[in-house]
Protein backbone atom coordinates (compact mmCIF):
# COMPACT_ATOMS: atom_id res chain seq x y z
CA UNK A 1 0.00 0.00 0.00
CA UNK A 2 1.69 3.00 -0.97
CA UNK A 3 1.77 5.51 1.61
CA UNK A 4 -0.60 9.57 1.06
CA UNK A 5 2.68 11.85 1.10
CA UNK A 6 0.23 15.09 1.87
CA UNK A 7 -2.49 15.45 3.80
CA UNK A 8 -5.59 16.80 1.95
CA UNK A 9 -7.59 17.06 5.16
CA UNK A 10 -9.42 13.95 5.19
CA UNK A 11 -8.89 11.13 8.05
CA UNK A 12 -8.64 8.20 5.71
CA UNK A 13 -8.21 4.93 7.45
CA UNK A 14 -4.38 4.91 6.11
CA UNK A 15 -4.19 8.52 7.33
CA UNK A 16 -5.65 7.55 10.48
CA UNK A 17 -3.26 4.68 11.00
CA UNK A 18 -0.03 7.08 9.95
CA UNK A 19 -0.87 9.35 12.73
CA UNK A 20 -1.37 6.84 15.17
CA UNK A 21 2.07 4.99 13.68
CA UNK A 22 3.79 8.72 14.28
CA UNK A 23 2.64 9.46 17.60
CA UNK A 24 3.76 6.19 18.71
CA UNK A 25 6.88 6.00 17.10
CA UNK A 26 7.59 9.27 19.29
CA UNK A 27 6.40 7.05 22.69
CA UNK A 28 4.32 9.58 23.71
CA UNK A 29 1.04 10.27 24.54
CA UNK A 30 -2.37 11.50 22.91
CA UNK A 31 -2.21 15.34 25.38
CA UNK A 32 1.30 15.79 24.42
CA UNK A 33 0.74 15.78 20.50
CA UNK A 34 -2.64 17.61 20.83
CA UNK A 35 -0.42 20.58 22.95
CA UNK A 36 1.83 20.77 20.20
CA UNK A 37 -0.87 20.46 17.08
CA UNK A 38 -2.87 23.96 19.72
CA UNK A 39 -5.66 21.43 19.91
CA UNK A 40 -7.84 19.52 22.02
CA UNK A 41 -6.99 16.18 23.18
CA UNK A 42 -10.37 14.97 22.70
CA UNK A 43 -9.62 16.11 19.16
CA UNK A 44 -6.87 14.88 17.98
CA UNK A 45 -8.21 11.60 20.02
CA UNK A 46 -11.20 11.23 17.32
CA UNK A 47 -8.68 12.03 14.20
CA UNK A 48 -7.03 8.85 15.25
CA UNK A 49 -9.95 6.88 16.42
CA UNK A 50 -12.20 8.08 13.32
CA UNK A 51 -14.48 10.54 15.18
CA UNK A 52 -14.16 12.97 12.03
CA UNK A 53 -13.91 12.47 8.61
CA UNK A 54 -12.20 16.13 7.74
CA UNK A 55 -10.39 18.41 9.20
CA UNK A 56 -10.50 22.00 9.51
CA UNK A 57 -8.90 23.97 7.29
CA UNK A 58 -6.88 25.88 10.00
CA UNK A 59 -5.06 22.57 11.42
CA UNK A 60 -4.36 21.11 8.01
CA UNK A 61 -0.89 22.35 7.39
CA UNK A 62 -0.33 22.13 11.49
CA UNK A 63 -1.17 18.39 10.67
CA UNK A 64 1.47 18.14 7.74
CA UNK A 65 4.17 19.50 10.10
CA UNK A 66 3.66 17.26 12.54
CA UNK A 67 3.70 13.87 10.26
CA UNK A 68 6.74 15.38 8.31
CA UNK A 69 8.75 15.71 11.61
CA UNK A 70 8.73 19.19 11.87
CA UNK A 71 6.91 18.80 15.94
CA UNK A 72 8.86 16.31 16.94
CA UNK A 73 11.00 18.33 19.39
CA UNK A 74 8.17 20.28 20.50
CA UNK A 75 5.35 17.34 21.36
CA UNK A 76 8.70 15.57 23.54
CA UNK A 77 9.37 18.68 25.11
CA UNK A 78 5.19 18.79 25.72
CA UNK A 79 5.89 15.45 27.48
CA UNK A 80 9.14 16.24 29.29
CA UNK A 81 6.71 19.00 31.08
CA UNK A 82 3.65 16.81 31.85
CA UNK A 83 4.23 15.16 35.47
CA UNK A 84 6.19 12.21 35.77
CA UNK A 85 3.48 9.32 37.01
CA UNK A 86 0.34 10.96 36.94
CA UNK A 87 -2.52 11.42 34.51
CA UNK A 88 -2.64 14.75 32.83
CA UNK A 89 -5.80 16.86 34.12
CA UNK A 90 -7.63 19.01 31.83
CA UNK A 91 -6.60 22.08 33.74
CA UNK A 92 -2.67 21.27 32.51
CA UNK A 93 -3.41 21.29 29.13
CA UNK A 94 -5.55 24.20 29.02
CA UNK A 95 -3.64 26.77 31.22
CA UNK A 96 -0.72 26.46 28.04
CA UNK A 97 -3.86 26.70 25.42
CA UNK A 98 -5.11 29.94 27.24
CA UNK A 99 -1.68 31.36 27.49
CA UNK A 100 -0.74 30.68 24.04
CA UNK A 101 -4.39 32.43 23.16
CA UNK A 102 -3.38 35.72 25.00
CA UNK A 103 -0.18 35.68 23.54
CA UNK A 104 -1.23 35.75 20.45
CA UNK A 105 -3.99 38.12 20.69
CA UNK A 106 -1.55 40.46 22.09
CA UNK A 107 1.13 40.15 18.88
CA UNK A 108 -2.16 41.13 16.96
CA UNK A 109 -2.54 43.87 19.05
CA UNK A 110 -1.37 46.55 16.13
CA UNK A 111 -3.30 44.92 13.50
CA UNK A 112 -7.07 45.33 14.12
CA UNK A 113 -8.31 43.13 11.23
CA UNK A 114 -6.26 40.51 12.45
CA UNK A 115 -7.54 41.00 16.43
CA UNK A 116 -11.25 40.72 14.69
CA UNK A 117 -10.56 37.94 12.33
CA UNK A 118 -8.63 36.01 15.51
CA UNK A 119 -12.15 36.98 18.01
CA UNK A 120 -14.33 35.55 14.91
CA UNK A 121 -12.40 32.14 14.43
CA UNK A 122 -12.03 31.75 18.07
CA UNK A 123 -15.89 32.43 18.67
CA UNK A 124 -16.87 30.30 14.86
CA UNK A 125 -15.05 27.28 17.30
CA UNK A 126 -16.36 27.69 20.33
CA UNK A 127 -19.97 27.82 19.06
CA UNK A 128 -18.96 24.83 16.95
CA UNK A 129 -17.79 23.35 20.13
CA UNK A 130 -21.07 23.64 21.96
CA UNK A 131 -23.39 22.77 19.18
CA UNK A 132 -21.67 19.47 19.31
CA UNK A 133 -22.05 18.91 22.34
CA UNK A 134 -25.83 19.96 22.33
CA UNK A 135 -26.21 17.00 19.59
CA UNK A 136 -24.52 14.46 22.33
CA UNK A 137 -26.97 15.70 25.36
């Protein structure tokens, strides 16, 4: 089976398999590579696991990186900072996620359109976010 060399934003079984195959060839866990891909873990859970069939548009390239390599030094360093021995909490992954969301915010600080585009994705997700889960209650 020859293996996809890009990713077009669809989790294909073989593309779901490759980023299993990555993550595990880097011995670490599901958090750490969600940290370093600036998602969810529950997120990049179902791209493995076949909870979605596409991606977003935003996280394709972010996806490419990471199964060309180009994370690899971030998602260890992700799990070099997790505790040793115990299960990461929610609250760990999301204090980087909020910080990395004010930081960026902030660079966009002299560029208006880009503060307002940054607001509308972030609130386009979040909405997403809760409709889905109003479809699982």
């Amino acid at each position: 089976m020859e293996q996809e060399k890009s990713f077009d934003g669809k989790f294909t079984q073989s593309m779901r398999e490759r980023l299993r195959k990555k993550r595990l060839s880097l011995g670490v866990r599901i958090p750490h590579v969600a940290q370093a891909l600036g998602v969810a873990w529950q997120t990049y859970a179902k791209w493995e696991q076949g909870g979605f069939q596409v991606c977003h548009s935003r996280n394709i390239l972010q996806v490419q990186r990471y199964l060309d390599g180009m994370l690899d030094e971030e998602i260890l360093l992700c799990q070099k900072s997790a505790p040793s021995g115990e299960k990461e909490s929610e609250d760990s992954t999301m204090k980087p996620a909020f910080h990395l969301l004010a930081n960026v915010y902030a660079l966009c600080g002299e560029f208006p359109e880009l503060q307002k585009e940054f607001r509308h994705g972030l609130l386009d997700d979040l909405w997403q976010v809760l409709h889905s889960l109003l479809l699982e209650l």
